[in-house]
C-alpha atoms as a PDB file:
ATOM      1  CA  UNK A   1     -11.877 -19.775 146.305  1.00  0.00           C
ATOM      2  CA  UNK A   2     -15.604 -18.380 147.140  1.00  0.00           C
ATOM      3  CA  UNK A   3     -16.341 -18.538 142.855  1.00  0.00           C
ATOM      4  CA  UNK A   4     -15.606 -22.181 142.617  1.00  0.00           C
ATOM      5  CA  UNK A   5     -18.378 -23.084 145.035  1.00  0.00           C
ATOM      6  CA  UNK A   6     -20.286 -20.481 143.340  1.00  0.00           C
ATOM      7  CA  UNK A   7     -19.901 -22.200 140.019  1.00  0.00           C
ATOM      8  CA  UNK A   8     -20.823 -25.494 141.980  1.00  0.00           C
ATOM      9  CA  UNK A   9     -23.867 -24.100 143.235  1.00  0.00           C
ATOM     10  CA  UNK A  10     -24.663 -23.351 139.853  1.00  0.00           C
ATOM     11  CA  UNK A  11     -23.824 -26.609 138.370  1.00  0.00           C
ATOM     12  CA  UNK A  12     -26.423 -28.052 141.098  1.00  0.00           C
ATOM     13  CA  UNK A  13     -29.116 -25.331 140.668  1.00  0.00           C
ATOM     14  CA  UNK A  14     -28.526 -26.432 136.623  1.00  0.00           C
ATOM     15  CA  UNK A  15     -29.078 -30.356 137.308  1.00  0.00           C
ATOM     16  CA  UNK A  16     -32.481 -29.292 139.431  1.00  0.00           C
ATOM     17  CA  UNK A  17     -33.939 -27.478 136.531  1.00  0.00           C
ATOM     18  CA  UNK A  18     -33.144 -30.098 133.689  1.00  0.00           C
ATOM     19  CA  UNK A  19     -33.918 -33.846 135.556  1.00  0.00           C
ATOM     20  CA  UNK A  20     -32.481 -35.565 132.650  1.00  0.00           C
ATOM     21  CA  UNK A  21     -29.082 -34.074 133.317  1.00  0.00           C
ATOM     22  CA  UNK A  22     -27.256 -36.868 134.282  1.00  0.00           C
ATOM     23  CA  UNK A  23     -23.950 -34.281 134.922  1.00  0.00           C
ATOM     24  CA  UNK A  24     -22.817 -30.946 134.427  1.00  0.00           C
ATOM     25  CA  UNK A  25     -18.724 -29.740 134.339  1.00  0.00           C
ATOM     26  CA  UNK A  26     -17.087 -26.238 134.197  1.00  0.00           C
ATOM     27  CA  UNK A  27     -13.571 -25.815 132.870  1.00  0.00           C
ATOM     28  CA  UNK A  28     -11.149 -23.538 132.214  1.00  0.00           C
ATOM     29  CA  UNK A  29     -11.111 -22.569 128.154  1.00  0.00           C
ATOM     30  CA  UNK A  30      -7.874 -24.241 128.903  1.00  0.00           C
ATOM     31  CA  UNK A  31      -9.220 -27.821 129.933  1.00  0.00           C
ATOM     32  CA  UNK A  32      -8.733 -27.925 134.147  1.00  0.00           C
ATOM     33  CA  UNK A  33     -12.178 -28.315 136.005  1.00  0.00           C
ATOM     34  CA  UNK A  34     -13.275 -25.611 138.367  1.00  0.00           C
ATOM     35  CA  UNK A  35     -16.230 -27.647 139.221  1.00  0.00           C
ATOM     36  CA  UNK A  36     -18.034 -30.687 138.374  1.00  0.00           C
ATOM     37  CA  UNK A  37     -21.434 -32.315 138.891  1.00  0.00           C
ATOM     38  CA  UNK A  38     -21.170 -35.619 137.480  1.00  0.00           C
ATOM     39  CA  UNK A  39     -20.643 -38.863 138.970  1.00  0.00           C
ATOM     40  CA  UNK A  40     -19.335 -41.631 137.109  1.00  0.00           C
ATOM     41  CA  UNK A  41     -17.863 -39.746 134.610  1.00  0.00           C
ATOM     42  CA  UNK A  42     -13.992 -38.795 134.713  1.00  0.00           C
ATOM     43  CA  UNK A  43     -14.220 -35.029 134.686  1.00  0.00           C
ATOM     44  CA  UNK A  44     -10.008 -34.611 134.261  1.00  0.00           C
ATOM     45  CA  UNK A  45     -10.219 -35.882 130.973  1.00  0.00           C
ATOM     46  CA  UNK A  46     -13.818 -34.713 130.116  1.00  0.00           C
ATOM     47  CA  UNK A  47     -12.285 -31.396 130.657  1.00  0.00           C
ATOM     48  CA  UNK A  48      -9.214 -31.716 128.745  1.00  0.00           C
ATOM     49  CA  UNK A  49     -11.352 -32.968 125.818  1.00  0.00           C
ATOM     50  CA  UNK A  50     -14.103 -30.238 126.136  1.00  0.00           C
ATOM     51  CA  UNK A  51     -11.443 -27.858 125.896  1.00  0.00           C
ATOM     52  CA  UNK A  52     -10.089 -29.238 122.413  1.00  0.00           C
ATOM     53  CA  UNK A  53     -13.895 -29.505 121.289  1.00  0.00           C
ATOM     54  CA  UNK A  54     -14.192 -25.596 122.681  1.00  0.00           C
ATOM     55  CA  UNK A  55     -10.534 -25.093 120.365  1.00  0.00           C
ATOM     56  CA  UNK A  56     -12.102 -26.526 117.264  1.00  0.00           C
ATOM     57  CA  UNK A  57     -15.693 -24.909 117.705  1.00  0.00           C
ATOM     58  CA  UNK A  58     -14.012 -21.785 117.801  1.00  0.00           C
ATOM     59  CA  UNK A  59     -12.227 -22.323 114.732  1.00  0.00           C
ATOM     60  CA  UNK A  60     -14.717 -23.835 112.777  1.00  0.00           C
ATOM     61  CA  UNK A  61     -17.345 -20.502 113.763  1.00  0.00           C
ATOM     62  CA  UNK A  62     -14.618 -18.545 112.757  1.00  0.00           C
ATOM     63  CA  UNK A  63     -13.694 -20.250 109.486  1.00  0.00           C
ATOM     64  CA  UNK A  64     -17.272 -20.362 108.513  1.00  0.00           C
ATOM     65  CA  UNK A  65     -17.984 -16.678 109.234  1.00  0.00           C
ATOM     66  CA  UNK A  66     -20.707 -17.920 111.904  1.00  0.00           C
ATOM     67  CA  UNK A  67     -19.143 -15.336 114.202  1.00  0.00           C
ATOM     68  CA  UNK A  68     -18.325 -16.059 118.061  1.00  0.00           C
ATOM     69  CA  UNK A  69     -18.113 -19.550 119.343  1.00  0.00           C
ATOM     70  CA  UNK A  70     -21.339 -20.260 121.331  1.00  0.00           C
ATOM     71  CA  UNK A  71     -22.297 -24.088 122.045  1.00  0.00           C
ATOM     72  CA  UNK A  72     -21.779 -27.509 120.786  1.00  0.00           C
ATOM     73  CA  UNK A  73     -24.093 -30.810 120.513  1.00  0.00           C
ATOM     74  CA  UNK A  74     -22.787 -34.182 120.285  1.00  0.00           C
ATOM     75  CA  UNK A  75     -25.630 -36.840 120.190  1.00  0.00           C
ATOM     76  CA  UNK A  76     -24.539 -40.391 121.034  1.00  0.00           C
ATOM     77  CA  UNK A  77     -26.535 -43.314 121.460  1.00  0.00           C
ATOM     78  CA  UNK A  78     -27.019 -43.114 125.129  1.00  0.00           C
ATOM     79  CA  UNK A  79     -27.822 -39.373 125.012  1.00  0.00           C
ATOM     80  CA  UNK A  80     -26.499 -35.622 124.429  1.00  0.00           C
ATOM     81  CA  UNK A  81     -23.427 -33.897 125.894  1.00  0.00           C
ATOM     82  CA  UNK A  82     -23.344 -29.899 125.239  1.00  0.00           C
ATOM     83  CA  UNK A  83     -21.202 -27.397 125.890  1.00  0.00           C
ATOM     84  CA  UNK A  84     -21.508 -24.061 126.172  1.00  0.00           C
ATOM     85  CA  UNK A  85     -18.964 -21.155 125.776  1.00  0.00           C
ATOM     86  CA  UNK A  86     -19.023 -19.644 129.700  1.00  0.00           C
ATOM     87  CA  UNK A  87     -17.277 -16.199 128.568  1.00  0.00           C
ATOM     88  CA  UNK A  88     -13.686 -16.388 127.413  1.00  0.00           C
ATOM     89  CA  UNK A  89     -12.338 -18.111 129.802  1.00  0.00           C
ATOM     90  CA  UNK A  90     -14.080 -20.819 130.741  1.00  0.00           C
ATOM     91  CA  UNK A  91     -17.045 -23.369 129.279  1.00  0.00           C
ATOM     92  CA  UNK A  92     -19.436 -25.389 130.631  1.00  0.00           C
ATOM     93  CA  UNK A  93     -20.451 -29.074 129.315  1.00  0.00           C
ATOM     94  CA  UNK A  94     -23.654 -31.225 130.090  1.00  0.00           C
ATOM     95  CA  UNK A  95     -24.300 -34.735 129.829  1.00  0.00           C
ATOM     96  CA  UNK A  96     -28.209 -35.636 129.277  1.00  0.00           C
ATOM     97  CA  UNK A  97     -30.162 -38.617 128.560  1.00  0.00           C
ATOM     98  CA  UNK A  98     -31.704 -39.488 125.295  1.00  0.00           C
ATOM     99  CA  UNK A  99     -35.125 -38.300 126.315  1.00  0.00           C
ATOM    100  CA  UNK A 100     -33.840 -34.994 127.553  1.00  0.00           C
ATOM    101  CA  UNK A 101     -36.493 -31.720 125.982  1.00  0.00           C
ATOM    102  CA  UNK A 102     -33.211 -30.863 123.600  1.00  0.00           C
ATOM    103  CA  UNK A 103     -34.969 -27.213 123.800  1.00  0.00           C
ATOM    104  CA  UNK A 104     -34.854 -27.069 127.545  1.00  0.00           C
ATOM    105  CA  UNK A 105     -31.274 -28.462 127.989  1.00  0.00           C
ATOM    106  CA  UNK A 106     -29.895 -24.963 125.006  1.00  0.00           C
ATOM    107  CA  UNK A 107     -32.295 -22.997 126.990  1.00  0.00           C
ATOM    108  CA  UNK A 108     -30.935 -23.975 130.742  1.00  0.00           C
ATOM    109  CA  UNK A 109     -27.102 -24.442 129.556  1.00  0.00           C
ATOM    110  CA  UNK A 110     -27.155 -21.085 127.989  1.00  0.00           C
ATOM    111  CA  UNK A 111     -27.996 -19.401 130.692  1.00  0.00           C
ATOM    112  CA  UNK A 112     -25.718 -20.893 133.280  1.00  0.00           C
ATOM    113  CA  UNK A 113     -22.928 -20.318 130.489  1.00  0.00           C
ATOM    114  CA  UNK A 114     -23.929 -16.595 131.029  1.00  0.00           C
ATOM    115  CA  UNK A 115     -23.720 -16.588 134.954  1.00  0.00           C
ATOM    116  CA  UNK A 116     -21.012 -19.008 134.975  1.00  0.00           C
ATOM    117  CA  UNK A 117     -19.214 -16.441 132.505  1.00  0.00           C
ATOM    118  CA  UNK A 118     -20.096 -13.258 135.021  1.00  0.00           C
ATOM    119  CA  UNK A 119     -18.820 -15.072 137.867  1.00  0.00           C
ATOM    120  CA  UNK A 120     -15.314 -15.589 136.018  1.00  0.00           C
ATOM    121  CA  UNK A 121     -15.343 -12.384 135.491  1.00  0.00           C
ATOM    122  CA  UNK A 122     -15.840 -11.398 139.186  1.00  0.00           C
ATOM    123  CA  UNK A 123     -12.795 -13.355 140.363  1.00  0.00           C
ATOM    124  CA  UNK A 124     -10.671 -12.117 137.271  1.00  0.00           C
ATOM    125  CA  UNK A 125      -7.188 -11.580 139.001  1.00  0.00           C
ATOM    126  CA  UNK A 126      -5.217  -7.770 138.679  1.00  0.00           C
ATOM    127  CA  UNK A 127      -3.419  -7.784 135.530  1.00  0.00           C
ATOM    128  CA  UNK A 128       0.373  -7.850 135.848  1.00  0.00           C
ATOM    129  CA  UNK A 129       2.589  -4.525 135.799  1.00  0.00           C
ATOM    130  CA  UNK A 130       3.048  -2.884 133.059  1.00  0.00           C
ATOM    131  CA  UNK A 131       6.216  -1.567 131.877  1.00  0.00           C
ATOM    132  CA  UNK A 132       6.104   2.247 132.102  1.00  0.00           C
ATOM    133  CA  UNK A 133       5.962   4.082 128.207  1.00  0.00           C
ATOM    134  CA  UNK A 134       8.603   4.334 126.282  1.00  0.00           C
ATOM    135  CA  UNK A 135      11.129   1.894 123.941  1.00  0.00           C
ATOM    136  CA  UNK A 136      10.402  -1.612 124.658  1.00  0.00           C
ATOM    137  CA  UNK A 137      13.177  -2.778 126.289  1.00  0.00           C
ATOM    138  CA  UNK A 138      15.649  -4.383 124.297  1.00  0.00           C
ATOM    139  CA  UNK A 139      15.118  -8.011 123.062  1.00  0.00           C
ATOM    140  CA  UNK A 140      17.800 -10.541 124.456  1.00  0.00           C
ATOM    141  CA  UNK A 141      19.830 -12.773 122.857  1.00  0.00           C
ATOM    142  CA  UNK A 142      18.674 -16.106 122.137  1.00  0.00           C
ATOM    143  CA  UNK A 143      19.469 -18.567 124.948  1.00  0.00           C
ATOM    144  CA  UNK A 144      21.168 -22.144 124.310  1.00  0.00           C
ATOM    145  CA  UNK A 145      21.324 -25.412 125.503  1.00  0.00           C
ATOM    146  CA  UNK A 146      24.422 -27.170 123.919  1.00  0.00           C
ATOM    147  CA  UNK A 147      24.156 -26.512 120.250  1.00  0.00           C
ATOM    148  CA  UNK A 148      20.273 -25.936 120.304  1.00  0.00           C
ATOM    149  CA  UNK A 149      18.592 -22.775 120.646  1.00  0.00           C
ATOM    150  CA  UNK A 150      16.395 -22.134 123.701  1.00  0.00           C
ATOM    151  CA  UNK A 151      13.327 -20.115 122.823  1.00  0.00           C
ATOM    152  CA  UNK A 152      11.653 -18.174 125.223  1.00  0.00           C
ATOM    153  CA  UNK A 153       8.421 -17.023 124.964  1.00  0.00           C
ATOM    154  CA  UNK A 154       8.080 -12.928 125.471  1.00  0.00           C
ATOM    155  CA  UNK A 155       6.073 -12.901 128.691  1.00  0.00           C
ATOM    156  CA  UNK A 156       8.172 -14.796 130.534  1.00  0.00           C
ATOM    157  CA  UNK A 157      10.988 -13.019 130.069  1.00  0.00           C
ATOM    158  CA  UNK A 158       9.645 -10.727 132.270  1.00  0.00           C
ATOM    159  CA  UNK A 159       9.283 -12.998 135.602  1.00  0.00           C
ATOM    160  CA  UNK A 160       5.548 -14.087 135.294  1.00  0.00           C
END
């Protein structure tokens, strides 16, 4: 997919601008990696945990009236690791040293949130069918396995 490398080239333009940034990752809101710049580092499960860190930011900004979800900064003792809502869809996290300008790093990963964001958006895939207007269709029964009830969620009922 031509956005992926897009994203990568990002990622690298990113890492030239900030030379403290030891790594850079974008993910899926969801927590797979579209594309990483970060050696040493295993982006699978940086991903999956940026995307619970993205779940709980979002919360907490909306349980504290702070309105949308924008970034987050952990500091450990080896350095920072940010992350940056990149649109609805996806987010991007950095890994800096210690000595990183903390202004440059909010600066830099805002702004490749924002393109990283607007190429998402570019590769956004047709939505599905609609059903034409009128009733909804009427609701099935519930299915069963054995004794249990088998729920299924509304959109798949469909075949998506």
């Amino acid at each position: 997919m031509a956005v992926e490398a897009e994203v990568l080239h990002e990622l690298h333009r990113l890492r030239t601008c900030v030379p403290q940034l030891r790594g850079a990752l974008a993910a899926s809101a969801d927590g797979l990696v579209l594309a990483r710049d970060m050696p040493d580092v295993e982006a699978e499960a940086l991903a999956a945990l940026t995307a619970a860190a993205l779940g709980v930011g979002r919360r907490m900004a909306d349980l504290a009236t702070r309105g949308e979800f924008r970034e987050l900064l952990v500091r450990g003792a080896g350095g920072y690791v940010a992350t940056y809502a990149a649109g609805p869809s996806a987010v991007l996290t950095l890994l800096a040293d210690d000595r990183v300008n903390v202004g440059r790093l909010h600066l830099e990963g805002r702004r490749s949130g924002t393109r990283i964001a607007e190429l998402m958006a570019t590769d956004a895939t047709p939505e599905r069918p609609r059903l034409p207007d009128g009733p909804p269709p009427p609701a099935l029964p519930p299915r069963t396995l054995g004794s249990l009830p088998l729920r299924i969620p509304p959109q798949s009922r469909y075949g998506s």
